[in-house]
N, C-alpha and C. Protein backbone atom coordinates (compact mmCIF):
# COMPACT_ATOMS: atom_id res chain seq x y z
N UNK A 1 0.84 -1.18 0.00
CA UNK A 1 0.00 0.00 0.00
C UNK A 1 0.89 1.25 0.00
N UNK A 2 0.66 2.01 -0.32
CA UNK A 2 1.19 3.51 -0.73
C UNK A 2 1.13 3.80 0.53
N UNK A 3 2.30 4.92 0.78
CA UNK A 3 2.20 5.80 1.86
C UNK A 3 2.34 7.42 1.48
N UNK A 4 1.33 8.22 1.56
CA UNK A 4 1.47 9.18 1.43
C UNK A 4 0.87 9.85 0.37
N UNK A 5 0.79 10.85 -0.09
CA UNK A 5 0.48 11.78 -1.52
C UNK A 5 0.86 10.69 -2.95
N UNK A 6 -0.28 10.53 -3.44
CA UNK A 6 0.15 9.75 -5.11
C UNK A 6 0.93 11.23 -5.44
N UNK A 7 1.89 11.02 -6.61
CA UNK A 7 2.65 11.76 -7.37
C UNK A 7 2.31 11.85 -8.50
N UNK A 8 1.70 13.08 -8.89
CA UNK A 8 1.14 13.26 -9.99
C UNK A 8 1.69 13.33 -11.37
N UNK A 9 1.39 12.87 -12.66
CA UNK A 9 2.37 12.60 -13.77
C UNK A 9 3.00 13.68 -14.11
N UNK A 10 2.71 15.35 -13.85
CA UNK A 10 2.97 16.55 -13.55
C UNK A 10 4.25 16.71 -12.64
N UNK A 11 4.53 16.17 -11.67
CA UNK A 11 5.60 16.05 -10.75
C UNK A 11 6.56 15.39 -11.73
N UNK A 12 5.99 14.07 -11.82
CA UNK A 12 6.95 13.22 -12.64
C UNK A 12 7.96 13.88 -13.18
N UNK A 13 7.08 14.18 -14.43
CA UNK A 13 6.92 15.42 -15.73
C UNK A 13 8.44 16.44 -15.25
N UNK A 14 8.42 16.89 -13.57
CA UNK A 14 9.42 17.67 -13.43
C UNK A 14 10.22 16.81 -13.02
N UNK A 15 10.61 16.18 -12.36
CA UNK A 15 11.73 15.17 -11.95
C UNK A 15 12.79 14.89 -13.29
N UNK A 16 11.85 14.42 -14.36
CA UNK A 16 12.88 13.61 -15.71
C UNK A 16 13.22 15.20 -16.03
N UNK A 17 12.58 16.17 -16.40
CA UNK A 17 12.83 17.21 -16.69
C UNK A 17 14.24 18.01 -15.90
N UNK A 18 14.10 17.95 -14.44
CA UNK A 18 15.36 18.16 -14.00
C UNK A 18 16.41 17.24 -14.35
N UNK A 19 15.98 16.14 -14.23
CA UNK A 19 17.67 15.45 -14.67
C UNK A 19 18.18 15.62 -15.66
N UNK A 20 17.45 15.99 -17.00
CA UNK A 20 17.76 15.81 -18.40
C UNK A 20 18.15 17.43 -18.30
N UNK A 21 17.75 18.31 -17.82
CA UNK A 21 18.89 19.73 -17.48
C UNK A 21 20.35 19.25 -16.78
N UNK A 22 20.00 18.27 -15.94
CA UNK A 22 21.10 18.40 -14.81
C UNK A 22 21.77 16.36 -14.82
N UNK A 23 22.23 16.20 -16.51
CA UNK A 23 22.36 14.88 -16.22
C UNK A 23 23.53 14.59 -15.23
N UNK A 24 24.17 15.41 -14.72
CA UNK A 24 25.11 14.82 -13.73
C UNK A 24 25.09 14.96 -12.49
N UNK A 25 23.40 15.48 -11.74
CA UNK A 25 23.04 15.73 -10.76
C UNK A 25 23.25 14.16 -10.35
N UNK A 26 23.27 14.34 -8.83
CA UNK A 26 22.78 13.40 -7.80
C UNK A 26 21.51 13.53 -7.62
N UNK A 27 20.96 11.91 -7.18
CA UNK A 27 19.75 11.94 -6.73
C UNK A 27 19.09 13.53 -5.42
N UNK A 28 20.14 13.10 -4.95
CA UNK A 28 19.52 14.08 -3.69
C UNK A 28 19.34 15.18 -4.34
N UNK A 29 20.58 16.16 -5.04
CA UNK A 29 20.84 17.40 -5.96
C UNK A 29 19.24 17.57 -6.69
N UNK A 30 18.81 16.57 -7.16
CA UNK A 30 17.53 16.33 -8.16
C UNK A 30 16.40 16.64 -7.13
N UNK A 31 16.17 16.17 -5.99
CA UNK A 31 15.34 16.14 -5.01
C UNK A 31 15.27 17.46 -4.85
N UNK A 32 16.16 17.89 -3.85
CA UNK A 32 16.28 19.13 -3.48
C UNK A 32 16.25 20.47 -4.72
N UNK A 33 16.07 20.31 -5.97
CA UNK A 33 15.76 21.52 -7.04
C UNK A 33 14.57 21.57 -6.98
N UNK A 34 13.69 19.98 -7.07
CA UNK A 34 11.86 19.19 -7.31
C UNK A 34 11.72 20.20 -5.94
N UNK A 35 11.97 20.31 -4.44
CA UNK A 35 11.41 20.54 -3.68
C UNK A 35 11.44 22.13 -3.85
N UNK A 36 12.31 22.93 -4.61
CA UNK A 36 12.08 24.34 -4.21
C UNK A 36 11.00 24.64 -4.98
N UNK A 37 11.03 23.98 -6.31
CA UNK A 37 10.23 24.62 -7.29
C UNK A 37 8.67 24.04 -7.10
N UNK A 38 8.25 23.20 -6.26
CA UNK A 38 7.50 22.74 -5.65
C UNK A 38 6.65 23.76 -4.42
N UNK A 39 7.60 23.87 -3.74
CA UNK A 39 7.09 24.98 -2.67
C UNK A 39 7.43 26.56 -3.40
N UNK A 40 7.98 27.02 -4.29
CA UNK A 40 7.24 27.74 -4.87
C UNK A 40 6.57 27.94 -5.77
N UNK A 41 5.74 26.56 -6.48
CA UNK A 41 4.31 27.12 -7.00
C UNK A 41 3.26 26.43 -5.95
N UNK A 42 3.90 25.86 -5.15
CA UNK A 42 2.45 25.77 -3.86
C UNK A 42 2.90 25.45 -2.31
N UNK A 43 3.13 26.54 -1.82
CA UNK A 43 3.61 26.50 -0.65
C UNK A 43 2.62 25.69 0.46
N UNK A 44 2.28 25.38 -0.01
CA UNK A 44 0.84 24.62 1.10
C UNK A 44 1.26 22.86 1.00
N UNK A 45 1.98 21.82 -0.04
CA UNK A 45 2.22 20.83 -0.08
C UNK A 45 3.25 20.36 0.96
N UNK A 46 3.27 19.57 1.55
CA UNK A 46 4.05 18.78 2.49
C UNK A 46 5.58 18.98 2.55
N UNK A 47 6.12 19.26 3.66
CA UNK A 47 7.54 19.57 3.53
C UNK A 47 8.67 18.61 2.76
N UNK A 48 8.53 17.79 2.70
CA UNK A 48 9.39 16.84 1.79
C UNK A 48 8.71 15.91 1.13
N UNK A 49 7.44 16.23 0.25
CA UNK A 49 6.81 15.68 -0.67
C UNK A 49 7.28 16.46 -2.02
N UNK A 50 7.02 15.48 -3.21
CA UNK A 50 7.75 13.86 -2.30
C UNK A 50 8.90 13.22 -1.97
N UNK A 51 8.83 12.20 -1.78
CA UNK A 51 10.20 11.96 -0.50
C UNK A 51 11.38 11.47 -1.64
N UNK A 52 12.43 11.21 -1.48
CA UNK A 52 13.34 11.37 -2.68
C UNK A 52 13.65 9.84 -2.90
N UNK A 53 12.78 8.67 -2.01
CA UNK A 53 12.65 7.58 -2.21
C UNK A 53 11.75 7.72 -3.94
N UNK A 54 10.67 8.14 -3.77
CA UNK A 54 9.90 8.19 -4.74
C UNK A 54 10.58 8.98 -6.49
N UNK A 55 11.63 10.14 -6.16
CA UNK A 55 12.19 10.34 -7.14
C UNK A 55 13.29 9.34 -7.44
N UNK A 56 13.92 8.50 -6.48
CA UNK A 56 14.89 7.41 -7.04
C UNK A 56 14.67 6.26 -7.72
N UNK A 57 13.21 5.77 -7.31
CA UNK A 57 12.64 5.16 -8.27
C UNK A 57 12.14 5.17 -9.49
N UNK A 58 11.80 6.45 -9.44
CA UNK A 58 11.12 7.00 -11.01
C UNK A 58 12.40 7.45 -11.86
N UNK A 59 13.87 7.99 -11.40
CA UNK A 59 14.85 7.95 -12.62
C UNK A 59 15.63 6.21 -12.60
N UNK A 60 15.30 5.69 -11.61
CA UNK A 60 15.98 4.39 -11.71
C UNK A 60 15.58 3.54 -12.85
N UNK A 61 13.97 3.65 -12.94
CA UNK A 61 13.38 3.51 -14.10
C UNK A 61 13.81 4.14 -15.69
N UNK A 62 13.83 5.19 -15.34
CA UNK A 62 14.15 6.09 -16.65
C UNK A 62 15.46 5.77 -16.99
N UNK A 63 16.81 5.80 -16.26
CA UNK A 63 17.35 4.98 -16.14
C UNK A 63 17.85 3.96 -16.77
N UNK A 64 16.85 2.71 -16.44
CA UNK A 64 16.92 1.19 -17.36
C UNK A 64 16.50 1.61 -19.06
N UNK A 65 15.06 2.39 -18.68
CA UNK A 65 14.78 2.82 -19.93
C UNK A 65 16.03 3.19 -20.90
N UNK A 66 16.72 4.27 -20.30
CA UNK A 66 18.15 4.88 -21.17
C UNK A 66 18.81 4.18 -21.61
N UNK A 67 19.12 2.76 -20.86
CA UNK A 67 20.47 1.99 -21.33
C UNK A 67 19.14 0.74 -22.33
N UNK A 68 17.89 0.52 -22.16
CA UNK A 68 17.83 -0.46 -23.15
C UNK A 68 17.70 0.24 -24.61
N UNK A 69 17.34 1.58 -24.30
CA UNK A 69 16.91 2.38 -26.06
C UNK A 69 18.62 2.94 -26.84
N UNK A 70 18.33 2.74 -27.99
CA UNK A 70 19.63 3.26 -28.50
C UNK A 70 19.54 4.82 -28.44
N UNK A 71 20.61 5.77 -28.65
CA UNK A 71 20.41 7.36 -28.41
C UNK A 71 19.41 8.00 -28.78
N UNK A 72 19.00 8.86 -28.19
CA UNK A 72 18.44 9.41 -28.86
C UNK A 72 18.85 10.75 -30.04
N UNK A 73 18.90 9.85 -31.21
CA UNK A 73 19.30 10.65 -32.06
C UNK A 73 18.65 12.19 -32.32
N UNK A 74 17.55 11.97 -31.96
CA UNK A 74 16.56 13.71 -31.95
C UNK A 74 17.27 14.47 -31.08
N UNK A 75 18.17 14.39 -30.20
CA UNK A 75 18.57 15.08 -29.30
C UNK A 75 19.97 16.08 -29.96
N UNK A 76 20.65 15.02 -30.89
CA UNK A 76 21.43 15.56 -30.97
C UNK A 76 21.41 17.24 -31.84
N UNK A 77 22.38 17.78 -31.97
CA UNK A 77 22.59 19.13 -32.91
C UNK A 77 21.89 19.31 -34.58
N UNK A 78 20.67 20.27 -34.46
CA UNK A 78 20.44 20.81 -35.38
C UNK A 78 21.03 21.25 -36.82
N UNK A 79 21.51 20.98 -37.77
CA UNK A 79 22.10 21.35 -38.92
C UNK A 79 21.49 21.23 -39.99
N UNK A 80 21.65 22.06 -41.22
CA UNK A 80 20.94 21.96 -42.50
C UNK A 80 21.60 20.29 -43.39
N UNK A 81 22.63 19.75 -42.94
CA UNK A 81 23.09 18.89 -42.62
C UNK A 81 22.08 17.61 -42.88
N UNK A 82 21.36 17.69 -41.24
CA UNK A 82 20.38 16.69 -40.92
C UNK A 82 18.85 16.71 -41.93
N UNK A 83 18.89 17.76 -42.73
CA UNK A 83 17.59 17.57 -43.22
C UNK A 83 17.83 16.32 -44.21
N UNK A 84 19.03 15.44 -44.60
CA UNK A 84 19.19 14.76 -45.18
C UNK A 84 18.79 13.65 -44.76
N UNK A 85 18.21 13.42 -42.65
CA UNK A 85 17.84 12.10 -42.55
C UNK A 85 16.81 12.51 -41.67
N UNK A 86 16.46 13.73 -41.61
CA UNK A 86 15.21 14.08 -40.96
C UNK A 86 14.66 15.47 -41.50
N UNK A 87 13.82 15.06 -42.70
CA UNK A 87 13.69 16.01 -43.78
C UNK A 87 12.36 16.82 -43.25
N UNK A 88 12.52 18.46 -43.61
CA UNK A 88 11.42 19.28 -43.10
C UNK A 88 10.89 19.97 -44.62
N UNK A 89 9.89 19.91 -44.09
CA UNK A 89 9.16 21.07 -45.34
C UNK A 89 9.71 22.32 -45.62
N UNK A 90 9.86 22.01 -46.88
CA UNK A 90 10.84 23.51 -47.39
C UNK A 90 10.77 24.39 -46.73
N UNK A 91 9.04 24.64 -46.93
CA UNK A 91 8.47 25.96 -47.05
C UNK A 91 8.68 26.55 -45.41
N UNK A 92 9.01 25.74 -44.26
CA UNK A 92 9.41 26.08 -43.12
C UNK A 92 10.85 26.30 -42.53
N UNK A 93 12.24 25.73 -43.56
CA UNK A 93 13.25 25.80 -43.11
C UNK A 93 13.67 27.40 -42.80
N UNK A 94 12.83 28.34 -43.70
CA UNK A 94 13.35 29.93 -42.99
C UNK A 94 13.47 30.01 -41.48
N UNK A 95 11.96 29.65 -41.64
CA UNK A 95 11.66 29.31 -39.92
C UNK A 95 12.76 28.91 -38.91
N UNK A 96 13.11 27.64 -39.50
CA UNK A 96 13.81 26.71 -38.33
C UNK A 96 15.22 27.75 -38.33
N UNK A 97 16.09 28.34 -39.91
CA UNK A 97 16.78 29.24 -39.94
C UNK A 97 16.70 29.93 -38.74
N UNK A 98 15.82 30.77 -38.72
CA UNK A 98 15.63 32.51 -37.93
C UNK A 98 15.59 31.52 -36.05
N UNK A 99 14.80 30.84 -36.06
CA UNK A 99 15.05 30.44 -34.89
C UNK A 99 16.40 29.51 -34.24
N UNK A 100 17.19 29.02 -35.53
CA UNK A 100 18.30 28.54 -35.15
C UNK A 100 19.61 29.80 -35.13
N UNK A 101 18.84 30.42 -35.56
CA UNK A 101 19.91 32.00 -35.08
C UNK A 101 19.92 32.49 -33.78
N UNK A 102 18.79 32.60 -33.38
CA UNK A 102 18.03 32.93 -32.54
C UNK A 102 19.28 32.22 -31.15
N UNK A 103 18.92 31.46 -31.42
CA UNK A 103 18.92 30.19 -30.46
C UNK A 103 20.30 30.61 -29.85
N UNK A 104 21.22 30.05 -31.02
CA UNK A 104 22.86 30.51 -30.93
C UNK A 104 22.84 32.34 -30.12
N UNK A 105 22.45 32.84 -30.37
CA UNK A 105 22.70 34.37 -30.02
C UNK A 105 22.25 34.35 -28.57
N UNK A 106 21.04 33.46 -27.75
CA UNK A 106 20.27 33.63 -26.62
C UNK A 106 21.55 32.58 -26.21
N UNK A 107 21.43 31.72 -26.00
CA UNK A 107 22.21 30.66 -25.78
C UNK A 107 23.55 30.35 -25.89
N UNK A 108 24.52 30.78 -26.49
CA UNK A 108 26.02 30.57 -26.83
C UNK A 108 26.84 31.09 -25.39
N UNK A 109 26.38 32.69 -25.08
CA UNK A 109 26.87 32.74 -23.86
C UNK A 109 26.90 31.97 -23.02
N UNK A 110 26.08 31.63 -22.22
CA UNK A 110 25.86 30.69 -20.97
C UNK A 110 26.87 29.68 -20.57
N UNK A 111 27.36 29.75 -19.52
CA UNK A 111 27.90 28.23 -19.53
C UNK A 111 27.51 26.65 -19.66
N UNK A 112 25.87 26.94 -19.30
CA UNK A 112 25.19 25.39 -19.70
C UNK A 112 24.73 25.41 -21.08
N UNK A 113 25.12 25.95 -21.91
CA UNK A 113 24.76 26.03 -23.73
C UNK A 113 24.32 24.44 -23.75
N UNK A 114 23.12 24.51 -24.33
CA UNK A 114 22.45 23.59 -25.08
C UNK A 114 22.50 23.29 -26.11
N UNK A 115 22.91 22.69 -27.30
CA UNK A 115 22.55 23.06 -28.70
C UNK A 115 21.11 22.98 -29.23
N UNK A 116 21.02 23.53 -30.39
CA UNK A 116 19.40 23.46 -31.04
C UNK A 116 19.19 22.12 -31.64
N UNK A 117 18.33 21.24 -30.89
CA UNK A 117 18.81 20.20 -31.51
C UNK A 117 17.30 19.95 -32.47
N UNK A 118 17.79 18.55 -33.12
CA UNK A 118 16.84 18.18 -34.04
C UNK A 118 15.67 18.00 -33.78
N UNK A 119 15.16 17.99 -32.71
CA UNK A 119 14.33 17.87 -32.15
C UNK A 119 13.27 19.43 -32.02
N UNK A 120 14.01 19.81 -32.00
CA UNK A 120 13.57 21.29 -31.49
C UNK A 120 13.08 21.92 -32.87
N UNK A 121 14.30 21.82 -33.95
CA UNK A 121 13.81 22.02 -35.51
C UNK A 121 12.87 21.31 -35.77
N UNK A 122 12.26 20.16 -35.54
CA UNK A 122 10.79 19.48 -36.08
C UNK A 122 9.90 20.62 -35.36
N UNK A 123 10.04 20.38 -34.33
CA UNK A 123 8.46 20.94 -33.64
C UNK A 123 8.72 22.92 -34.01
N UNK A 124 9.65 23.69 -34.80
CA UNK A 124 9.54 24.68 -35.16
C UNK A 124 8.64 24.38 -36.35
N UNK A 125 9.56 23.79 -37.02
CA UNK A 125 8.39 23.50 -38.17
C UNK A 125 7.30 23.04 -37.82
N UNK A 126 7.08 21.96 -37.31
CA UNK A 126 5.03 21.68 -37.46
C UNK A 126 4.35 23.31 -36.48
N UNK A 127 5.29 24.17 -35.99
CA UNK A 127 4.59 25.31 -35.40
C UNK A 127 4.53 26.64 -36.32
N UNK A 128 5.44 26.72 -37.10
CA UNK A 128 5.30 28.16 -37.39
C UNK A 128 4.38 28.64 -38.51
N UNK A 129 3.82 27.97 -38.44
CA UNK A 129 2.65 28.78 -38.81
C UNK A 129 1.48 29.06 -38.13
N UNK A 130 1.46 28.34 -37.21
CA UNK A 130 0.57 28.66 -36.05
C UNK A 130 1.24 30.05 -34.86
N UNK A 131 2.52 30.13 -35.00
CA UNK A 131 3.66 31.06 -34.40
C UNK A 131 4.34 31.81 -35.40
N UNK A 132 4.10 32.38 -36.16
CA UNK A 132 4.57 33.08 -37.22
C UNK A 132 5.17 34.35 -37.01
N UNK A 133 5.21 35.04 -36.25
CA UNK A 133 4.98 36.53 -36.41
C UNK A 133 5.87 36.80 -35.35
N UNK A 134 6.41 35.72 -34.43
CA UNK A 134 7.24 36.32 -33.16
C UNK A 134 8.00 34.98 -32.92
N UNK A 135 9.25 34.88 -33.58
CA UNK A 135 10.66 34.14 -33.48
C UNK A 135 10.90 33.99 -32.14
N UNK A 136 10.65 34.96 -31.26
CA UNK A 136 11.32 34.46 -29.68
C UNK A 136 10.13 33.67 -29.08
N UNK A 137 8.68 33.59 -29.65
CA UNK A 137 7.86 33.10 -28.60
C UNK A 137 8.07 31.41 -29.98
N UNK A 138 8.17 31.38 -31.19
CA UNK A 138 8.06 30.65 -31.51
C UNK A 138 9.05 29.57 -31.08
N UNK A 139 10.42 30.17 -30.99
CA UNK A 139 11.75 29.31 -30.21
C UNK A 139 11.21 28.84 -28.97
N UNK A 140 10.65 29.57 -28.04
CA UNK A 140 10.29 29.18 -26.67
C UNK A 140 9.21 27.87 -26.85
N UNK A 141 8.52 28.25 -27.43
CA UNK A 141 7.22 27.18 -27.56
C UNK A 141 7.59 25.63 -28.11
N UNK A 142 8.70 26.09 -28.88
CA UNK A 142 9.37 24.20 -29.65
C UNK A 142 10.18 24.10 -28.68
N UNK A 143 10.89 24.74 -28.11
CA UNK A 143 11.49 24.19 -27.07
C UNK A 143 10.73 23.39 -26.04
N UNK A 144 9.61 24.24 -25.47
CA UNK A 144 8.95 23.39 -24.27
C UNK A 144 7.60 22.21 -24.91
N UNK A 145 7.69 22.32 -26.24
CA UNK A 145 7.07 20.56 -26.84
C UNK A 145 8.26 19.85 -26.87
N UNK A 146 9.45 20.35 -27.57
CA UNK A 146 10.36 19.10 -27.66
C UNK A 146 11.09 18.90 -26.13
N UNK A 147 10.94 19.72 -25.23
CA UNK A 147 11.24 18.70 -23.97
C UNK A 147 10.14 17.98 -23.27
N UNK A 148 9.04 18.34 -23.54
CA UNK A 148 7.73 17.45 -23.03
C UNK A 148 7.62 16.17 -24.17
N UNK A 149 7.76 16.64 -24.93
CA UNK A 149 8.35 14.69 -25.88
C UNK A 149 8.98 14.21 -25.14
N UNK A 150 10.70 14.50 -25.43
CA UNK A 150 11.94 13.87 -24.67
C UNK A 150 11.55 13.33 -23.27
N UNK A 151 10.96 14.01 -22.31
CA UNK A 151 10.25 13.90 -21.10
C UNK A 151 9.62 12.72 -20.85
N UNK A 152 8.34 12.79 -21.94
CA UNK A 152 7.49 11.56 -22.23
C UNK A 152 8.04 10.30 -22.51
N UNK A 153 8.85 10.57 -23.55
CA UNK A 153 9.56 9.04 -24.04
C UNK A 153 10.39 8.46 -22.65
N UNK A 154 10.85 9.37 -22.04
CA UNK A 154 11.64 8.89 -20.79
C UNK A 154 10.88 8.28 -19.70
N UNK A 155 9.70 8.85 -19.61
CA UNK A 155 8.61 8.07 -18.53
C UNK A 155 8.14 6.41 -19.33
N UNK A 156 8.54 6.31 -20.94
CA UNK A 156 7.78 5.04 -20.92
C UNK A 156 6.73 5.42 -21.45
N UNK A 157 5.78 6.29 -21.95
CA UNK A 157 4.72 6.98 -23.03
C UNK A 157 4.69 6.80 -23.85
N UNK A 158 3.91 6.03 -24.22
CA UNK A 158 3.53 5.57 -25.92
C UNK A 158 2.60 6.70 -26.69
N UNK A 159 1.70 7.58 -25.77
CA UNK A 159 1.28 8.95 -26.71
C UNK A 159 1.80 10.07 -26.18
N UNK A 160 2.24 10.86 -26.89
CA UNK A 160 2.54 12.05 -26.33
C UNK A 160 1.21 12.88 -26.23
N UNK A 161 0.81 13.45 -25.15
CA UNK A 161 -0.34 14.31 -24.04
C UNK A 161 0.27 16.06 -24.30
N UNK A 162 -0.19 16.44 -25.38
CA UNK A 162 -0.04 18.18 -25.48
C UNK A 162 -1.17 19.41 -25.05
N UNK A 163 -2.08 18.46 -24.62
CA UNK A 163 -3.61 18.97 -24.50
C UNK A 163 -3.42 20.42 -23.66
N UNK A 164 -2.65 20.55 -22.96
CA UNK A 164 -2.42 21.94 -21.78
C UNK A 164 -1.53 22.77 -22.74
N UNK A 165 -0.36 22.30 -23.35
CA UNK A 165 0.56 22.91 -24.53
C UNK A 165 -0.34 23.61 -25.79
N UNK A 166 -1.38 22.57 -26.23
CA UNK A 166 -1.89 23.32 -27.17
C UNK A 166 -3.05 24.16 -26.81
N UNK A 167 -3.67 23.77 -25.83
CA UNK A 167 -4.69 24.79 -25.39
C UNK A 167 -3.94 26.39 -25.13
N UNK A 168 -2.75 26.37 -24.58
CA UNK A 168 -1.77 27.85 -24.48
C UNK A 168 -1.84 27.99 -25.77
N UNK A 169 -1.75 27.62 -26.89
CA UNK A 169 -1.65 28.28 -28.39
C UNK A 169 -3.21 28.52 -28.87
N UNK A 170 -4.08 28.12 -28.51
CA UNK A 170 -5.52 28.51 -28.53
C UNK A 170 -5.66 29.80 -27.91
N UNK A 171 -5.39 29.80 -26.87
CA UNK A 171 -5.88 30.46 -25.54
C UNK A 171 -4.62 31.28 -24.84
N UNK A 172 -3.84 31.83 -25.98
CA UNK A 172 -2.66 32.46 -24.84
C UNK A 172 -2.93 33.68 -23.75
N UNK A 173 -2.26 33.53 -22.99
CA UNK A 173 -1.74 34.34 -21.89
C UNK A 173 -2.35 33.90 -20.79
């Protein structure tokens, strides 16, 4: 029997999400980020919910998952390159262009630089035309589908769930 608060696929959702920012965190390191950002969007949940038993299990999982799947090649670096084995509609590569500029100029500074990866160029394209008109919200928006994919596939998800993602493009602000 369970003890305590079920963990909602939302929590989850942040757990894989922190590690895949922070793959060389420690469990605890991982715990303790889940708990700030936790108590600040709801200061009212339980002081160490949930308990970091419950996050060691859920990347231990993710985890096994990692070592039985081969790479994930979507992850890697964006290039005009790759449209040779992950081909986009012409009529959108400006797109993926202006936002792979984008990207480099927001991003290059930093010391945790990410690259734009292939991943990120699909979901520009199936967006910009629904995001047309504003390059920084369109970058932001493929970014946070292609880590709620990556996310998903890591929990073990056979559909990817955008229903809250696309309702914000219905319904912004």
């Amino acid at each position: 029997m369970a003890k305590g608060l079920v963990v909602p696929e939302w929590v989850e959702k942040r757990i894989v999400s922190i590690h895949i920012k922070h793959p060389k965190w420690k469990i605890k390191e991982i715990h303790n980020e889940l708990l700030i950002e936790l108590k600040k969007q709801d200061p009212s949940l339980p002081k160490n919910w949930p308990g970091i038993s419950t996050v060691q299990k859920l990347l231990a999982s993710v985890h096994k998952k990692e070592k039985e799947q081969p790479e994930d090649l979507l992850s890697r670096p964006w290039s005009m390159g790759t449209l040779k084995i992950y081909p986009l509609p012409p009529d959108t590569i400006p797109y993926v262009l202006e936002v792979w500029n984008l990207h480099y100029k927001l991003r290059n500074f930093k010391p945790t630089f990410i690259p734009f990866s292939i991943r990120e160029a699909i979901w520009v394209s199936r967006l910009c035309y629904v995001i047309k008109d504003d390059i920084k919200k369109l970058s932001m928006t493929a970014t946070i589908y292609a880590e709620d994919e990556e996310i998903s596939e890591n929990l073990g998800h056979t559909h990817l769930n955008t229903l809250e993602l696309d309702s914000d493009l219905v319904n912004p602000g």
